[in-house]
Protein backbone atom coordinates (compact mmCIF):
# COMPACT_ATOMS: atom_id res chain seq x y z
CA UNK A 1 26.11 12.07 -14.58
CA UNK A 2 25.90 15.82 -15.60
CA UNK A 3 28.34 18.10 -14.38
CA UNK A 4 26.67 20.12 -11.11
CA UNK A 5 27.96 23.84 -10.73
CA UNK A 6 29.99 24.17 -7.36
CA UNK A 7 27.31 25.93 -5.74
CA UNK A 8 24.96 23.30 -5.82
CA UNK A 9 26.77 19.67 -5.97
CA UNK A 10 25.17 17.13 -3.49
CA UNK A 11 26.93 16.70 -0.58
CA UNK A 12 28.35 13.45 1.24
CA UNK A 13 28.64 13.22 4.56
CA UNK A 14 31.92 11.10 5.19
CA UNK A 15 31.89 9.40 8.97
CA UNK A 16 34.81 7.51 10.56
CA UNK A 17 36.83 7.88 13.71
CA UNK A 18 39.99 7.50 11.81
CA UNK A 19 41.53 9.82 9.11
CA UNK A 20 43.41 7.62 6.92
CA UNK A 21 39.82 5.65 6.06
CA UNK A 22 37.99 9.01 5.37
CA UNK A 23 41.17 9.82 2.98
CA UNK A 24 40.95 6.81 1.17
CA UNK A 25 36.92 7.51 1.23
CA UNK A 26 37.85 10.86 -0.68
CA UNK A 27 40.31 9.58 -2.94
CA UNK A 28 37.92 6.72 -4.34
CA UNK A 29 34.91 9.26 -4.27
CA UNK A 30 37.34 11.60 -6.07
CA UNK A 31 35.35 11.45 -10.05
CA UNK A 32 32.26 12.42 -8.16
CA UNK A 33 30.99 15.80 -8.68
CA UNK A 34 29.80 16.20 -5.65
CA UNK A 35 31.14 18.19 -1.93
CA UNK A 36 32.73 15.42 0.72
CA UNK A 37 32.38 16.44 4.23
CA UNK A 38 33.93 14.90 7.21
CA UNK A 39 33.16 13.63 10.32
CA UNK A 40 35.21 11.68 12.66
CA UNK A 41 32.47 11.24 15.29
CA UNK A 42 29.14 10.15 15.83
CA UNK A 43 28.58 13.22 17.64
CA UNK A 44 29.93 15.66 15.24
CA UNK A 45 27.92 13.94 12.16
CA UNK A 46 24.84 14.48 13.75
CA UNK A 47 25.76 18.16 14.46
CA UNK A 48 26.16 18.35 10.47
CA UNK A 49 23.13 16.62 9.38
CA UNK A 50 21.27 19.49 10.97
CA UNK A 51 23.55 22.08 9.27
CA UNK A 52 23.42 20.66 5.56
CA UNK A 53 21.22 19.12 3.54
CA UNK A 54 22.98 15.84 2.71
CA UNK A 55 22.42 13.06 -0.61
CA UNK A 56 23.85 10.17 1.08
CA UNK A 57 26.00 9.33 4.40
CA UNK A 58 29.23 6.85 4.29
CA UNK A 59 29.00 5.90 7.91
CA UNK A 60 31.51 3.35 9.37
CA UNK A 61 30.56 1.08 12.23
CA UNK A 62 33.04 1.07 14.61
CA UNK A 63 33.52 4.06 16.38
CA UNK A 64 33.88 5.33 20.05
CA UNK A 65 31.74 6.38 21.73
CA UNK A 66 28.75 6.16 19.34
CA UNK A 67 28.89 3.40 17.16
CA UNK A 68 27.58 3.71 13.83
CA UNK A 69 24.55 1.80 14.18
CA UNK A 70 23.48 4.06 17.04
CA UNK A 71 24.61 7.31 15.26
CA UNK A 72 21.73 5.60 12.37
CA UNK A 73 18.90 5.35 14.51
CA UNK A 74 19.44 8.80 15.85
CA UNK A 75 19.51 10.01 12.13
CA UNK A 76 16.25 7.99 11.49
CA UNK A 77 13.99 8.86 14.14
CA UNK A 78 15.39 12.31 13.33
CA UNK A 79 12.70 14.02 11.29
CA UNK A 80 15.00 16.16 9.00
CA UNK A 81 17.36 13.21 8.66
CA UNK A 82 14.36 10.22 8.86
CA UNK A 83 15.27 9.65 5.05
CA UNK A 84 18.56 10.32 4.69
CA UNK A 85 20.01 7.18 2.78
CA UNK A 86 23.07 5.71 4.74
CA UNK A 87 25.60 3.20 3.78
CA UNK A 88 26.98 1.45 6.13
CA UNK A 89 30.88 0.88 6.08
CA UNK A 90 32.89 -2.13 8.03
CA UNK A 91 35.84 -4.41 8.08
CA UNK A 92 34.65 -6.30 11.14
CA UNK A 93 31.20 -6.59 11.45
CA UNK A 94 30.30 -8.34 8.16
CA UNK A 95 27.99 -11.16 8.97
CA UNK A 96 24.85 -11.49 8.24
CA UNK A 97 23.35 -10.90 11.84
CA UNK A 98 24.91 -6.90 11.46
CA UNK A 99 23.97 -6.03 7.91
CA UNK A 100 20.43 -7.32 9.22
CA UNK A 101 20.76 -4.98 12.39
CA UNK A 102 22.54 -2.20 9.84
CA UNK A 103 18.74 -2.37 7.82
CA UNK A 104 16.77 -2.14 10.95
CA UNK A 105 19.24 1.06 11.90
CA UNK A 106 18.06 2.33 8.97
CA UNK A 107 20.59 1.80 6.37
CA UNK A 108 20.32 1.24 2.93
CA UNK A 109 23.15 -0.66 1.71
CA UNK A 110 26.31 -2.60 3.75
CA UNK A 111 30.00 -2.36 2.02
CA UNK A 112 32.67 -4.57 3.45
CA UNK A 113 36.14 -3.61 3.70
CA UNK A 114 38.81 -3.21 1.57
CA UNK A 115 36.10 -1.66 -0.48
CA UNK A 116 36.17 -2.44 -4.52
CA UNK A 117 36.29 0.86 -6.12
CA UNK A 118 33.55 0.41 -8.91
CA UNK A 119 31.01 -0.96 -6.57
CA UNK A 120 31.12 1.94 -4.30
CA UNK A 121 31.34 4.32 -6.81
CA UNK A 122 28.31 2.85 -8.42
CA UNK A 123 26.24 2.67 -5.25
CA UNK A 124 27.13 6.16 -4.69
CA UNK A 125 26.15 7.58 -8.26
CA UNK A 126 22.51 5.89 -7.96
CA UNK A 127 22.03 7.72 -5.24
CA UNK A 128 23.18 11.40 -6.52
CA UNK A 129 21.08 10.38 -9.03
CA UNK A 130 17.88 10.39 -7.38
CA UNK A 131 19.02 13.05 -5.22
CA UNK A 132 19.55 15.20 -8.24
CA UNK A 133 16.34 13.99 -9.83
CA UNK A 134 14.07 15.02 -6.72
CA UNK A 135 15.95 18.45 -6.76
CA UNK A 136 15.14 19.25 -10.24
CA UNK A 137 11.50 18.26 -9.48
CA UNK A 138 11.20 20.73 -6.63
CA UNK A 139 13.15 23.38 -8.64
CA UNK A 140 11.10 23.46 -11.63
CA UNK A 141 7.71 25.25 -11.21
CA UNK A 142 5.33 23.27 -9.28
CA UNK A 143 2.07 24.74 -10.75
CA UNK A 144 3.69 23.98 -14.37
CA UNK A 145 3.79 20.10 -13.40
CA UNK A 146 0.92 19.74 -11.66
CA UNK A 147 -1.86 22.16 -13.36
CA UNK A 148 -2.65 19.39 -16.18
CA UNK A 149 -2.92 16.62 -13.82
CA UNK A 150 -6.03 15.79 -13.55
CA UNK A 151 -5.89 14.24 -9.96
CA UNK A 152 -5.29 16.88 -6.58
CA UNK A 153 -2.09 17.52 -5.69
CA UNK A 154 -0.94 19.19 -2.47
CA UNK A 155 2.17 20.12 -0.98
CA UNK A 156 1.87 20.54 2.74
CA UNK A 157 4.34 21.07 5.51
CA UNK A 158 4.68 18.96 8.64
CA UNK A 159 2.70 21.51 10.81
CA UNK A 160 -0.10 21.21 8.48
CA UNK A 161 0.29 24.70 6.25
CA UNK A 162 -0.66 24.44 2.58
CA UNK A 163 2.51 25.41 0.69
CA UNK A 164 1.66 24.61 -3.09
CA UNK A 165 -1.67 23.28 -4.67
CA UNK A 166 -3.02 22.37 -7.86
CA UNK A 167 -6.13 23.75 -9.45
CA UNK A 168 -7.93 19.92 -9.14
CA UNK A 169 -7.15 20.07 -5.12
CA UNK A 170 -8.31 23.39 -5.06
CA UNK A 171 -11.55 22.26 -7.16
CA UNK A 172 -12.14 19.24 -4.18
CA UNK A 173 -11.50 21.59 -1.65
CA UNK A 174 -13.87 24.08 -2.96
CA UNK A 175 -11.45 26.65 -2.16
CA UNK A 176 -9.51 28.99 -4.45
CA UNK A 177 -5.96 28.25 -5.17
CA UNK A 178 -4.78 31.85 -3.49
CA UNK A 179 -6.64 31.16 -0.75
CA UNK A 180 -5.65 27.42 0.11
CA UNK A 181 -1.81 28.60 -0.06
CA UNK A 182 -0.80 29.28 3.87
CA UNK A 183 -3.45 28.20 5.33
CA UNK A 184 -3.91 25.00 7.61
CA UNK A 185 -4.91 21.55 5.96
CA UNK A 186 -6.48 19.91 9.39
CA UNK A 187 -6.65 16.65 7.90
CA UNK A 188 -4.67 13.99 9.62
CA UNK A 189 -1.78 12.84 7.47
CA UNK A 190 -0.64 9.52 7.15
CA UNK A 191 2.45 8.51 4.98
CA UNK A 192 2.09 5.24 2.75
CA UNK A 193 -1.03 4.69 3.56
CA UNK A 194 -4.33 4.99 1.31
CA UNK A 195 -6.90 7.57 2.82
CA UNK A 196 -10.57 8.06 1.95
CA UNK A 197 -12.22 11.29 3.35
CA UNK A 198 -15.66 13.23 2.20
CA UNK A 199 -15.42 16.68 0.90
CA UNK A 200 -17.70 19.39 -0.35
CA UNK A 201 -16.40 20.39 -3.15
CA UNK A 202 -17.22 24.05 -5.40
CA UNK A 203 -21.02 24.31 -5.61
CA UNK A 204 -21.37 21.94 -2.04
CA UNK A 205 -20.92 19.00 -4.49
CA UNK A 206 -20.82 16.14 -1.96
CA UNK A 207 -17.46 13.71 -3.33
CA UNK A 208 -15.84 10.91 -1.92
CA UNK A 209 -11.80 11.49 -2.21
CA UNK A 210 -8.68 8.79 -2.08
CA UNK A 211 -5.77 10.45 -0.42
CA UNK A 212 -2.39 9.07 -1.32
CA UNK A 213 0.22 10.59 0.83
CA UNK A 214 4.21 10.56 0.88
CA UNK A 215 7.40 12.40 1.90
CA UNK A 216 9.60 14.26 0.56
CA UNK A 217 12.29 16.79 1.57
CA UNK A 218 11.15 20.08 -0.28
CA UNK A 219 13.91 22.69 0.26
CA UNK A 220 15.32 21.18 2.44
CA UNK A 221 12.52 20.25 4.81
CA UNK A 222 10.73 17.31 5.14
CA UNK A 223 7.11 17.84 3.94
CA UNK A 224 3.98 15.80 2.84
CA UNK A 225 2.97 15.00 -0.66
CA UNK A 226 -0.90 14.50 -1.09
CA UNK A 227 -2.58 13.00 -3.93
CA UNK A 228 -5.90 13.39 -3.75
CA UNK A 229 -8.15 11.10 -6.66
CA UNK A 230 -11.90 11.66 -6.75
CA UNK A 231 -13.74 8.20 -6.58
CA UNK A 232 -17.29 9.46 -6.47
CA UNK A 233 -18.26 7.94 -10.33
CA UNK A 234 -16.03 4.72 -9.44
CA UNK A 235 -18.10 4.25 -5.74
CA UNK A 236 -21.36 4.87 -7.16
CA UNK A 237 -20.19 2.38 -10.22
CA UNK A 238 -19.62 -0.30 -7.34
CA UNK A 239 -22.77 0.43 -5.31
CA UNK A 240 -24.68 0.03 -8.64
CA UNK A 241 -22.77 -2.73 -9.76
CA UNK A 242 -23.40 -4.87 -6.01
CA UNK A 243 -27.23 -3.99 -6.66
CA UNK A 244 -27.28 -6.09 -10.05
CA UNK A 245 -25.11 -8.64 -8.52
CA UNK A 246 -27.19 -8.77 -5.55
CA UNK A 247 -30.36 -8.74 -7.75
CA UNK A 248 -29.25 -11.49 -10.08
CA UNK A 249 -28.32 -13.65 -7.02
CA UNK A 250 -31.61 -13.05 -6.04
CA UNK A 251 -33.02 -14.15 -9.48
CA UNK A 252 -30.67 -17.26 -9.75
CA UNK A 253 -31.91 -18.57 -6.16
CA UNK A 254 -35.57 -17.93 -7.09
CA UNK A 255 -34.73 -19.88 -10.39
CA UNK A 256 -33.34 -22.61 -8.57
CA UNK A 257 -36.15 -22.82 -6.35
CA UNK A 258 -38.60 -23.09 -9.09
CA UNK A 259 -36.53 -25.43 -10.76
CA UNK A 260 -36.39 -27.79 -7.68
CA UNK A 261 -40.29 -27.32 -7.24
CA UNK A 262 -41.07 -27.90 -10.87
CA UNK A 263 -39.02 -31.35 -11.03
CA UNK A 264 -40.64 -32.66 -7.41
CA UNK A 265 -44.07 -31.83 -8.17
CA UNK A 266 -43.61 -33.32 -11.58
CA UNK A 267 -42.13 -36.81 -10.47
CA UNK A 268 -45.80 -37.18 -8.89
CA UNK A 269 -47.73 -37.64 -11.51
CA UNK A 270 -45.03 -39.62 -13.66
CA UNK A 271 -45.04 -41.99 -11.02
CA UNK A 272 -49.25 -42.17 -11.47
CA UNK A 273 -48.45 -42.82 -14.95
CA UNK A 274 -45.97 -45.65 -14.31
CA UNK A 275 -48.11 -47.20 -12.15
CA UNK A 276 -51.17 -47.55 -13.98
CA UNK A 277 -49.63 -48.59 -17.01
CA UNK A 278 -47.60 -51.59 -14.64
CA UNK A 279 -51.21 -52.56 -13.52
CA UNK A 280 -52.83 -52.25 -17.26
CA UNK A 281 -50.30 -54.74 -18.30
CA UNK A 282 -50.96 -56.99 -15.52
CA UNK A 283 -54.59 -56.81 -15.84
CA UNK A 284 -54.75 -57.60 -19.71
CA UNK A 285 -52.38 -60.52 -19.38
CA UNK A 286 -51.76 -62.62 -22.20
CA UNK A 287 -55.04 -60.94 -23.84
CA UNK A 288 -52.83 -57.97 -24.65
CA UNK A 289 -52.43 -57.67 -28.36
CA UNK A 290 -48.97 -56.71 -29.36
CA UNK A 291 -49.86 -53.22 -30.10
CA UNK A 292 -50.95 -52.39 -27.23
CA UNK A 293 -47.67 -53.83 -25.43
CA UNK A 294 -46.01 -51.91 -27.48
CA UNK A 295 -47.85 -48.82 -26.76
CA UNK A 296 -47.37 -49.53 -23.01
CA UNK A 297 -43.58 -50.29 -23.45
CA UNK A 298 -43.38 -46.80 -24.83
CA UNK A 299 -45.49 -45.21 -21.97
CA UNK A 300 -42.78 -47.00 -19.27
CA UNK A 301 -39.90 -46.25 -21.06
CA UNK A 302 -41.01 -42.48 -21.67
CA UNK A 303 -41.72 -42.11 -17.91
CA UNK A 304 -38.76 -43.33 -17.07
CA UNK A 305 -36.78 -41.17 -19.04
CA UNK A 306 -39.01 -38.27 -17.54
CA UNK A 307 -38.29 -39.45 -13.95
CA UNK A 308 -34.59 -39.52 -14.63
CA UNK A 309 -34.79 -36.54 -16.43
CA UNK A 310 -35.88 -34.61 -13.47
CA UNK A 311 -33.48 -36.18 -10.88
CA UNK A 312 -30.69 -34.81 -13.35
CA UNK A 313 -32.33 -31.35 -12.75
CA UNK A 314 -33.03 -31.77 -9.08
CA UNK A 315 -29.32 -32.73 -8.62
CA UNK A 316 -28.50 -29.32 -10.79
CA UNK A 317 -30.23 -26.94 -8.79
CA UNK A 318 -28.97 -28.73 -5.66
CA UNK A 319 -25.31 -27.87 -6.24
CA UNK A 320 -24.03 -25.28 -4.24
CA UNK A 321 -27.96 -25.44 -2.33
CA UNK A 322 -27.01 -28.01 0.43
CA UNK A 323 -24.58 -28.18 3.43
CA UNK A 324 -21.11 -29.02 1.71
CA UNK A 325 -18.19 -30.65 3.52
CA UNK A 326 -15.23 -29.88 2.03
CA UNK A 327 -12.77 -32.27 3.23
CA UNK A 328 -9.18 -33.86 1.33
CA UNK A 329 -10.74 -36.46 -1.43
CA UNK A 330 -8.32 -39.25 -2.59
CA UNK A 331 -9.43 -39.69 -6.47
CA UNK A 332 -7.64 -42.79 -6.05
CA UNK A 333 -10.19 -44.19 -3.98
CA UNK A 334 -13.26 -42.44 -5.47
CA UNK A 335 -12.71 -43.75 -9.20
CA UNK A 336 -11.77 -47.29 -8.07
CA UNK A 337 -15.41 -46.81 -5.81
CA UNK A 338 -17.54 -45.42 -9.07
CA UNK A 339 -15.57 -48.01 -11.41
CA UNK A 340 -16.52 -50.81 -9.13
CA UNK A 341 -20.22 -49.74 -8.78
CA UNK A 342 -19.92 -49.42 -13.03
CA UNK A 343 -18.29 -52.66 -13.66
CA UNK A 344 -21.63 -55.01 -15.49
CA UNK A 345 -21.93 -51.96 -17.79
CA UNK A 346 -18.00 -51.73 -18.19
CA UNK A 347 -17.93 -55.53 -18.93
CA UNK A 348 -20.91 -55.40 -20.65
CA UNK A 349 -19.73 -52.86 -23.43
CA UNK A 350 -16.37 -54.41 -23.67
CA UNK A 351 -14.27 -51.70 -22.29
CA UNK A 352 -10.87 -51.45 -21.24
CA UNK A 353 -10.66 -49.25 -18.12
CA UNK A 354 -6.98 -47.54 -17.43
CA UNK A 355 -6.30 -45.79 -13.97
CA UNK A 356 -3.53 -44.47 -13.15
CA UNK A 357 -2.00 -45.21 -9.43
CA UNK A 358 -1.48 -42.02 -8.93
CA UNK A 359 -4.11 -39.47 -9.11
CA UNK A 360 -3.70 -36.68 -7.06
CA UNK A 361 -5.97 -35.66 -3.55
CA UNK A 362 -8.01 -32.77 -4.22
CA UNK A 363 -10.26 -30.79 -1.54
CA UNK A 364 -13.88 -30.49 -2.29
CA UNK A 365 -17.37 -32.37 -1.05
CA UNK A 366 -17.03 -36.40 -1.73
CA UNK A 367 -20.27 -36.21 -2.71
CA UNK A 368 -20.24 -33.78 -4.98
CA UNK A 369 -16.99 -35.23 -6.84
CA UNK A 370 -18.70 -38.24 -7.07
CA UNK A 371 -21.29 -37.04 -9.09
CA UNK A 372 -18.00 -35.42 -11.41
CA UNK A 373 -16.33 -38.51 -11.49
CA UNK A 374 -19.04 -40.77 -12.00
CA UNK A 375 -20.80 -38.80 -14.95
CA UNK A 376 -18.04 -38.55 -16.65
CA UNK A 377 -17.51 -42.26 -17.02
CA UNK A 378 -20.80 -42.51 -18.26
CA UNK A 379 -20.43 -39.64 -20.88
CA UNK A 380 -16.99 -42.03 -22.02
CA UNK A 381 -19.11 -44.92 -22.13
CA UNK A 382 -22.04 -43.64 -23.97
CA UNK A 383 -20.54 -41.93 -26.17
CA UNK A 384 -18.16 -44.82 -27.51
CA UNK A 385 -19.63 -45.13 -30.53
CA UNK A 386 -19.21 -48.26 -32.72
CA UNK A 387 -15.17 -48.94 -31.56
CA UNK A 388 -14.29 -52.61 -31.92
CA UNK A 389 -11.46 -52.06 -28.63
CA UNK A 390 -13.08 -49.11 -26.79
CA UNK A 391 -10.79 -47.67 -23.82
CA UNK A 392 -11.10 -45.41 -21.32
CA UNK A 393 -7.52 -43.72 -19.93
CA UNK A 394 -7.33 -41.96 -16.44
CA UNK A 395 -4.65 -40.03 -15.45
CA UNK A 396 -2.98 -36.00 -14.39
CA UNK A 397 -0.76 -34.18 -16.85
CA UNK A 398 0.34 -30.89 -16.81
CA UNK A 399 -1.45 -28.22 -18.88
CA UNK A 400 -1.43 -24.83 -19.15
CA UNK A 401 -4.40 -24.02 -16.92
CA UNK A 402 -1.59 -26.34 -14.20
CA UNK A 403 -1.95 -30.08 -13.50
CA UNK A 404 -5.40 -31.33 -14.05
CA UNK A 405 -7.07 -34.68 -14.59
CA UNK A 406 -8.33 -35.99 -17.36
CA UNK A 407 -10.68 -38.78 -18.81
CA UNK A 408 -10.06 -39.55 -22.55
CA UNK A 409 -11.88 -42.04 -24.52
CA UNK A 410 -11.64 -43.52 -28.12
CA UNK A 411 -15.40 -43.10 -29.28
CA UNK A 412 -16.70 -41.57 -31.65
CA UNK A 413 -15.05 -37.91 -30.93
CA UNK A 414 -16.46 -34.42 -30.87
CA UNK A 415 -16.85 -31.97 -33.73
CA UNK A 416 -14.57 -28.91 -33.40
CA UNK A 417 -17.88 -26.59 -33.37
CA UNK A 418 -19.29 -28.50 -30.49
CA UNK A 419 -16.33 -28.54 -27.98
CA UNK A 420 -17.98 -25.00 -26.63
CA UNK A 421 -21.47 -26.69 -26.63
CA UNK A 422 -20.95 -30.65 -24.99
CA UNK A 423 -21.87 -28.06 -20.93
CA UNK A 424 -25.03 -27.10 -22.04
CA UNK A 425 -28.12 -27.64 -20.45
CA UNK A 426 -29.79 -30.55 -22.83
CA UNK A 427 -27.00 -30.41 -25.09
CA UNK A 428 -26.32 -33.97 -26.94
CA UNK A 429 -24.00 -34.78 -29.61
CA UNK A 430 -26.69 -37.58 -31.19
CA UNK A 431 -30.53 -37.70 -30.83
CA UNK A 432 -30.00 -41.33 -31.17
CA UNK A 433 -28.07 -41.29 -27.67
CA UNK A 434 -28.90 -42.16 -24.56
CA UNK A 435 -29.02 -39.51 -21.93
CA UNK A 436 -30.84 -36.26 -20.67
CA UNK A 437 -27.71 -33.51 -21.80
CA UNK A 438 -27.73 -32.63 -17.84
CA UNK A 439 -24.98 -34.51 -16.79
CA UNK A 440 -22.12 -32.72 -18.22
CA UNK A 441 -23.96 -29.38 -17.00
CA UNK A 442 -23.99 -30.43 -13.68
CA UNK A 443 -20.26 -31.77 -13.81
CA UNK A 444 -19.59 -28.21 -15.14
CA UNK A 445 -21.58 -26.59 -12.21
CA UNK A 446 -19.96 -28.74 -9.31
CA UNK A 447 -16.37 -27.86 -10.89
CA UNK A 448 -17.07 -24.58 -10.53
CA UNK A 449 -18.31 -24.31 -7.22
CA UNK A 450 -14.73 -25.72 -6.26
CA UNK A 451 -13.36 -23.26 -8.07
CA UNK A 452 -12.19 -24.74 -10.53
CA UNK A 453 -12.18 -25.36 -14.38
CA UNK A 454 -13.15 -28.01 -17.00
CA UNK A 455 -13.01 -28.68 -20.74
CA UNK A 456 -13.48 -30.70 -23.30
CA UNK A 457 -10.54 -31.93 -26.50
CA UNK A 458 -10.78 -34.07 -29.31
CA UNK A 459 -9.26 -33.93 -32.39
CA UNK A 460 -12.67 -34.70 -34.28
CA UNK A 461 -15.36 -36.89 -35.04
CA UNK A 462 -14.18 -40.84 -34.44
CA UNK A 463 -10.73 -39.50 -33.05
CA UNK A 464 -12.17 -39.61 -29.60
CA UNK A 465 -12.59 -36.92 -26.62
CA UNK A 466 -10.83 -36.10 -23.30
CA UNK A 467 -11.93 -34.38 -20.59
CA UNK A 468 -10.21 -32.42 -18.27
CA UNK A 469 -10.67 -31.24 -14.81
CA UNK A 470 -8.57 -29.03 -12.51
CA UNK A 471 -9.46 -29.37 -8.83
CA UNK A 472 -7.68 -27.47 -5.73
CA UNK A 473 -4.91 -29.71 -4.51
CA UNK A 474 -5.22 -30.83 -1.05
CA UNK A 475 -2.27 -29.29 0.67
């Protein structure tokens, strides 16, 4: 630390009912450039406090009279002395349950006798330190601080006159500086706590203002420092900002809507369709030429695809539309359910199915996940490609979005320039699959709404693909 002139080194207030301790308090506080006063009373430290403006206070515990936890709280609901930083010092009370009631006191720090040298004497130089630092603040020209600032900046006594301000304040005021200084800011002050107040500015310029306020001791008295930000731009930013949000919400629900009416009405006439070519078949019998079977196959099979089609899209706009019940899911239960319900196809295709014991419980709407769990086992499955042992593996691992599940496959892989595209709405890695490219939109969508996250890895075409799906963990 620099050396301080006589005239102005901090002073320590030294407290303790016995004169050999404050002694050995002087000797070890000795390299210190600062003034040590005494005090061998609770009594006659408080008298002092009010006399001199103090940097720190050694304060030991057991006393007479006035112990030194009482002689703290005096000091702290003191206004002049409310942030005086004291230390306390004690060779009895060291347990736990005192250096908690020596914080609540007010105290900043708890030594323990016999006292090691260095640690006091670094304690004691941090704060000197920032006692020094907030004196050279107040000393050096406020205006000459402050007047490039671009936020308000006030100084303003406890009684509520304007000692110093800053040409910004004075601009949100709509006051000149000369006149501000002296007279009475009647806005209520609250320390460490963020204020927002209205003020007509120069010109009756209506502007919304953030007040940031703190204490300080400013020549030696305690005042009030006020920042003062305008937010005007940044509040009519947010109104305009929750218009487009609102109006896009707005525009996504009417969307939805259509989308739901679309598919319905839709289905109604596919249905027609279905039906009439079921009867045509049944009416021409054996007399029905092979083309025309053929033609009629087609007509079913395009129908169907049409019918199934639309579900996928009813079930899209639907998410997030209906009453959810979020309850604790066991994936456990629901992939053994949805694997059960999949077996034929499973068996069918030859597949190897791997589940780990182990998945994890998630929170989220059963039905929902269902949908999740059971679309992506038939993305894995379609999209198996030609593999002579096709497998499916289950499982959580850690990643670096945190411990999600995944569903990997050994098909026939994804491209690295698709991995971005396999969410989209009608997005399909082959023509020649099966499949409306909905499924993986919706999984997307219903991960989402649980707030959480999915994507896709594979390490190319024919090297296979995993999924992977982070859910909330039930607690």
């Amino acid at each position: 630390m620099a050396k301080i002139a006589n005239d102005i080194r901090p002073k320590i207030l030294l407290v303790d009912d016995r004169p050999d301790n404050l002694l050995a308090l002087e000797t070890l506080l000795q390299p210190l450039e600062a003034e040590l006063i005494r005090a061998t009373s609770g009594n006659e430290a408080i008298a002092l406090t009010l006399e001199h403006d103090f940097a720190l206070v050694l304060l030991d515990v057991q006393m007479p009279e006035m112990d030194g936890f009482e002689v703290a709280e005096i000091l702290h609901d003191t206004e002049k002395t409310a942030y005086l930083p004291i230390i306390f010092v004690s060779a009895i009370y060291t347990d736990d349950i005192y250096r908690v009631k020596g914080v609540e006191s007010g105290a900043v720090d708890f030594l323990v006798k016999p006292i090691i040298p260095a640690l006091l004497l670094g304690k004691v130089r941090i704060f000197l330190e920032l006692y020094e630092n907030r004196k050279k603040l107040l000393q050096q020209s406020f205006q000459g601080i402050v007047e490039q600032v671009s936020d308000g900046v006030m100084v303003v006594s406890r009684d509520g006159t304007i000692q110093q301000v800053n040409p910004a304040a004075a601009e949100l005021l709509g006051e000149p500086v000369e006149k501000l200084v002296g007279s009475i800011y009647e806005q209520k002050l609250a320390p460490g706590t963020l204020q927002e107040i209205v003020l007509n500015g120069r010109n009756h310029q209506r502007r919304h203002v953030e007040l940031n306020v703190s204490t300080m001791s400013w020549h030696g008295e305690p005042v009030f420092i006020v920042s003062m930000r305008d937010v005007t731009e940044r509040l009519q930013a947010k109104k305009e900002l929750e218009i487009i949000i609102n109006d896009l919400n707005t525009k996504n629900a009417e969307l939805e809507s259509f989308n739901y009416t679309v598919s319905h009405d839709l289905k109604s006439p596919l249905i027609t369709i279905g039906g009439f070519s079921g009867l045509l078949k049944h009416s021409l019998g054996d007399n029905m030429s092979e083309d025309v079977r053929t033609y009629v196959s087609e007509i079913n099979g395009a129908a169907a695809k049409m019918i199934l089609l639309l579900n996928h899209l009813l079930a899209l706009s639907r998410v997030g539309q209906a009453d959810t019940a979020f309850t604790t899911v066991d994936l456990n239960d629901l992939f053994a359910e949805v694997s059960h319900e999949m077996e034929a196809v499973i068996q069918q295709r030859g597949v190897e199915l791997q589940i780990e014991k182990t998945l994890p419980q998630v929170q989220g709407d059963a039905i929902l996940l269902r949908q999740v769990v059971q679309n992506l086992l038939e993305n894995a499955l379609r999209y198996m490609g030609e593999q002579a042992h096709p497998v499916i593996n289950i499982g959580v691992a850690e990643t670096a979005h945190g411990r999600a599940l995944y569903v990997q496959d050994n098909g026939q892989g994804i491209a690295p320039e698709y991995l971005d595209q396999v969410f989209g709405l009608f997005k399909r890695l082959s023509a020649k699959t099966e499949g409306t490219g909905v499924g993986l939109t919706i999984v997307r969508k219903i991960v989402r709404f649980h707030h959480g996250e999915i994507w896709a890895e594979s390490a190319g075409e024919g090297k296979g693909a995993t999924f992977w799906v982070r859910l909330p963990i039930a607690e």
